[in-house]
C-alpha atoms as a PDB file:
ATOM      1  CA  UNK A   1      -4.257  52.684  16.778  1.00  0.00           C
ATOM      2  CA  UNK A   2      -3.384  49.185  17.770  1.00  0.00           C
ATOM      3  CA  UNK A   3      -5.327  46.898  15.984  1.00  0.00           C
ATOM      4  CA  UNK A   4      -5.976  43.396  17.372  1.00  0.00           C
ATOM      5  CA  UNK A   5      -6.802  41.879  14.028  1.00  0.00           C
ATOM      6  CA  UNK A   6      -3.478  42.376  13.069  1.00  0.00           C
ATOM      7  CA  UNK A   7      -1.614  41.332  15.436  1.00  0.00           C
ATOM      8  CA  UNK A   8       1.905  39.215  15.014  1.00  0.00           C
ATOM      9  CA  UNK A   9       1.957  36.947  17.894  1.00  0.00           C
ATOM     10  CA  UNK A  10      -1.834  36.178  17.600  1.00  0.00           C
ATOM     11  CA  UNK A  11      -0.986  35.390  13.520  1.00  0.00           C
ATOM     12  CA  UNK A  12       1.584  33.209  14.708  1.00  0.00           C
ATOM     13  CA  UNK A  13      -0.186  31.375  16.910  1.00  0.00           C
ATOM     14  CA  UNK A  14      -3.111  30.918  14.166  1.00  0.00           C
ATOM     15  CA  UNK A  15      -0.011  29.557  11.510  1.00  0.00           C
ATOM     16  CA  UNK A  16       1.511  26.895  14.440  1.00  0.00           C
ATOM     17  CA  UNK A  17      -1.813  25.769  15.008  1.00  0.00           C
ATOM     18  CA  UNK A  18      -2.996  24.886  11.641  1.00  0.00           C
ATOM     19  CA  UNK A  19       1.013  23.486  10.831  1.00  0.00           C
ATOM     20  CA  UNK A  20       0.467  21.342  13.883  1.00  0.00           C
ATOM     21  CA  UNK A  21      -3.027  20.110  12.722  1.00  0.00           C
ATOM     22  CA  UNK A  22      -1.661  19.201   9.205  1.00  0.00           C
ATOM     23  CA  UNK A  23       1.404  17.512  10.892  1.00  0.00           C
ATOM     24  CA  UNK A  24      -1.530  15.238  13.295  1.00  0.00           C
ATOM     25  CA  UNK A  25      -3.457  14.554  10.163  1.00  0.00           C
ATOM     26  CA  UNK A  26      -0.697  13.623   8.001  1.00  0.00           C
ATOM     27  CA  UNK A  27       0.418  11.209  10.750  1.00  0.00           C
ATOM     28  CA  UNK A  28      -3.225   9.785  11.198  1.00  0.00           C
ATOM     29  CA  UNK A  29      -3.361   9.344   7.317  1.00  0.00           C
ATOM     30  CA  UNK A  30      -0.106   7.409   7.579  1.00  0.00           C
ATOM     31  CA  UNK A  31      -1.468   5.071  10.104  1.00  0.00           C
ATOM     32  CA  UNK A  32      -4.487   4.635   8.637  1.00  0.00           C
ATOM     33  CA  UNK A  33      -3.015   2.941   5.526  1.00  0.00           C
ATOM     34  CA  UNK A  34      -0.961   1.149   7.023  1.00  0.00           C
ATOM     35  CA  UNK A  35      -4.326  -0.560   8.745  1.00  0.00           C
ATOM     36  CA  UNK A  36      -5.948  -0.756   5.484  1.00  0.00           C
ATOM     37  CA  UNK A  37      -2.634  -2.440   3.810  1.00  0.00           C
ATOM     38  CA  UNK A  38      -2.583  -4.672   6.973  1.00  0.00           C
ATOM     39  CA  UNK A  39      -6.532  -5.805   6.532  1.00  0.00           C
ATOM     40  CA  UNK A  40      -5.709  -6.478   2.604  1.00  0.00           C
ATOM     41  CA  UNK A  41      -2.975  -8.698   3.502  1.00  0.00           C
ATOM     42  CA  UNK A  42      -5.780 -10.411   5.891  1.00  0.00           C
ATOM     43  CA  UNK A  43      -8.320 -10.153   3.456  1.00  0.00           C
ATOM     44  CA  UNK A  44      -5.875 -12.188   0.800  1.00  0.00           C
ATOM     45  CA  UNK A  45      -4.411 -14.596   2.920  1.00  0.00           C
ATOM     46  CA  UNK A  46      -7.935 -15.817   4.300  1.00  0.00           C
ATOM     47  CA  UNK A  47      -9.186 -16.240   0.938  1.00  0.00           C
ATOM     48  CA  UNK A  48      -6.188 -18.145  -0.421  1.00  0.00           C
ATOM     49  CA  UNK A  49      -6.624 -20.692   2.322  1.00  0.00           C
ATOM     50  CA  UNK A  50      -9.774 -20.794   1.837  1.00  0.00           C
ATOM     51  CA  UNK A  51     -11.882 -23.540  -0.194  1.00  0.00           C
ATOM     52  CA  UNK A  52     -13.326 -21.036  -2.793  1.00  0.00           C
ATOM     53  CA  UNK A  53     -12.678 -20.385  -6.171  1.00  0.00           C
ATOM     54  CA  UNK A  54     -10.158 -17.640  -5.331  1.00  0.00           C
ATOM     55  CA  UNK A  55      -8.075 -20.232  -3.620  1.00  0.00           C
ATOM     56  CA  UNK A  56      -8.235 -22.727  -6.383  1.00  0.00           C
ATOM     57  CA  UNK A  57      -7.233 -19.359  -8.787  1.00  0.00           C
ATOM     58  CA  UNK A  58      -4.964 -18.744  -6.659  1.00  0.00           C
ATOM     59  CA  UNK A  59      -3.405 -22.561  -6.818  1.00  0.00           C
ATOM     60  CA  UNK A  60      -3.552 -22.432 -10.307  1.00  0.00           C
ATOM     61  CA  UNK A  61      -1.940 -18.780 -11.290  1.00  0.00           C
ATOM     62  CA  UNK A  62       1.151 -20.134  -8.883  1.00  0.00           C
ATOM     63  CA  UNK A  63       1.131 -23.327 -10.002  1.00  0.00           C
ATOM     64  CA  UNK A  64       1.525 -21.984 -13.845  1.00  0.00           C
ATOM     65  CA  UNK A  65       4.191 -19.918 -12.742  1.00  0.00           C
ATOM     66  CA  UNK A  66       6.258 -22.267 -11.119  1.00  0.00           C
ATOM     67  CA  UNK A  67       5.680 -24.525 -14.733  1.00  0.00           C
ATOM     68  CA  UNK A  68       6.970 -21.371 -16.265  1.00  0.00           C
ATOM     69  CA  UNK A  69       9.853 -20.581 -14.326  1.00  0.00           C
ATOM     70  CA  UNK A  70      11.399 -23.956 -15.407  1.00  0.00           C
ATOM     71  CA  UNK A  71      10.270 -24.379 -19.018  1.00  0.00           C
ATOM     72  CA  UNK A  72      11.338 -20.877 -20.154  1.00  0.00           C
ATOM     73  CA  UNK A  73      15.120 -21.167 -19.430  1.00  0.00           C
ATOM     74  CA  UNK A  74      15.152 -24.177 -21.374  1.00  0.00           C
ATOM     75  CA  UNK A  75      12.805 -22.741 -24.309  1.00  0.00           C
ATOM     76  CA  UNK A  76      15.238 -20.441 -24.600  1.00  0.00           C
ATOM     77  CA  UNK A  77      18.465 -22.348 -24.667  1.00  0.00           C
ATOM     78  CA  UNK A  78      17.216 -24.837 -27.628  1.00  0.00           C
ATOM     79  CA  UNK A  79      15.721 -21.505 -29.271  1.00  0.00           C
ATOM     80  CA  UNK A  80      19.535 -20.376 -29.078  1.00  0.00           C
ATOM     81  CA  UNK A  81      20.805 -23.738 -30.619  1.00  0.00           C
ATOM     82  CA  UNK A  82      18.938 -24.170 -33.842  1.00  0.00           C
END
């Protein structure tokens, strides 16, 4: 009569277990890009200081924006006068 199969606390047990390993593997996944976010950052900052052409991209795309940011405003205000 009493089947073992089907048993409640034995179900239970099964359901907390895989919840628990989901929980752990969730939490590894979180850590684990955080590491590879981490290594980019590492990755990109060694390379920018570098002597390479990334760094002198790098120079340049900043440089341009930095042009940008103080020709635009003023692009704009003598585009607003005339």
């Amino acid at each position: 009569m009493f089947d073992e199969t089907h048993d409640p606390a034995t179900t239970m047990r099964q359901r907390r277990q895989e919840a628990e390993a989901q929980i752990r593997a969730k939490e590894l996944r979180k850590v684990a890009q955080g590491h590879v976010l981490m290594a980019g950052f590492e990755a990109y900052g060694n390379g920018m200081n570098g002597k390479g052409l990334f760094a002198k991209v790098n120079t340049a795309a900043k440089w341009g924006l930095i042009w940008f940011a103080m020709i635009a405003p003023i692009l704009l205000v003598i585009d607003q006068r005339w």
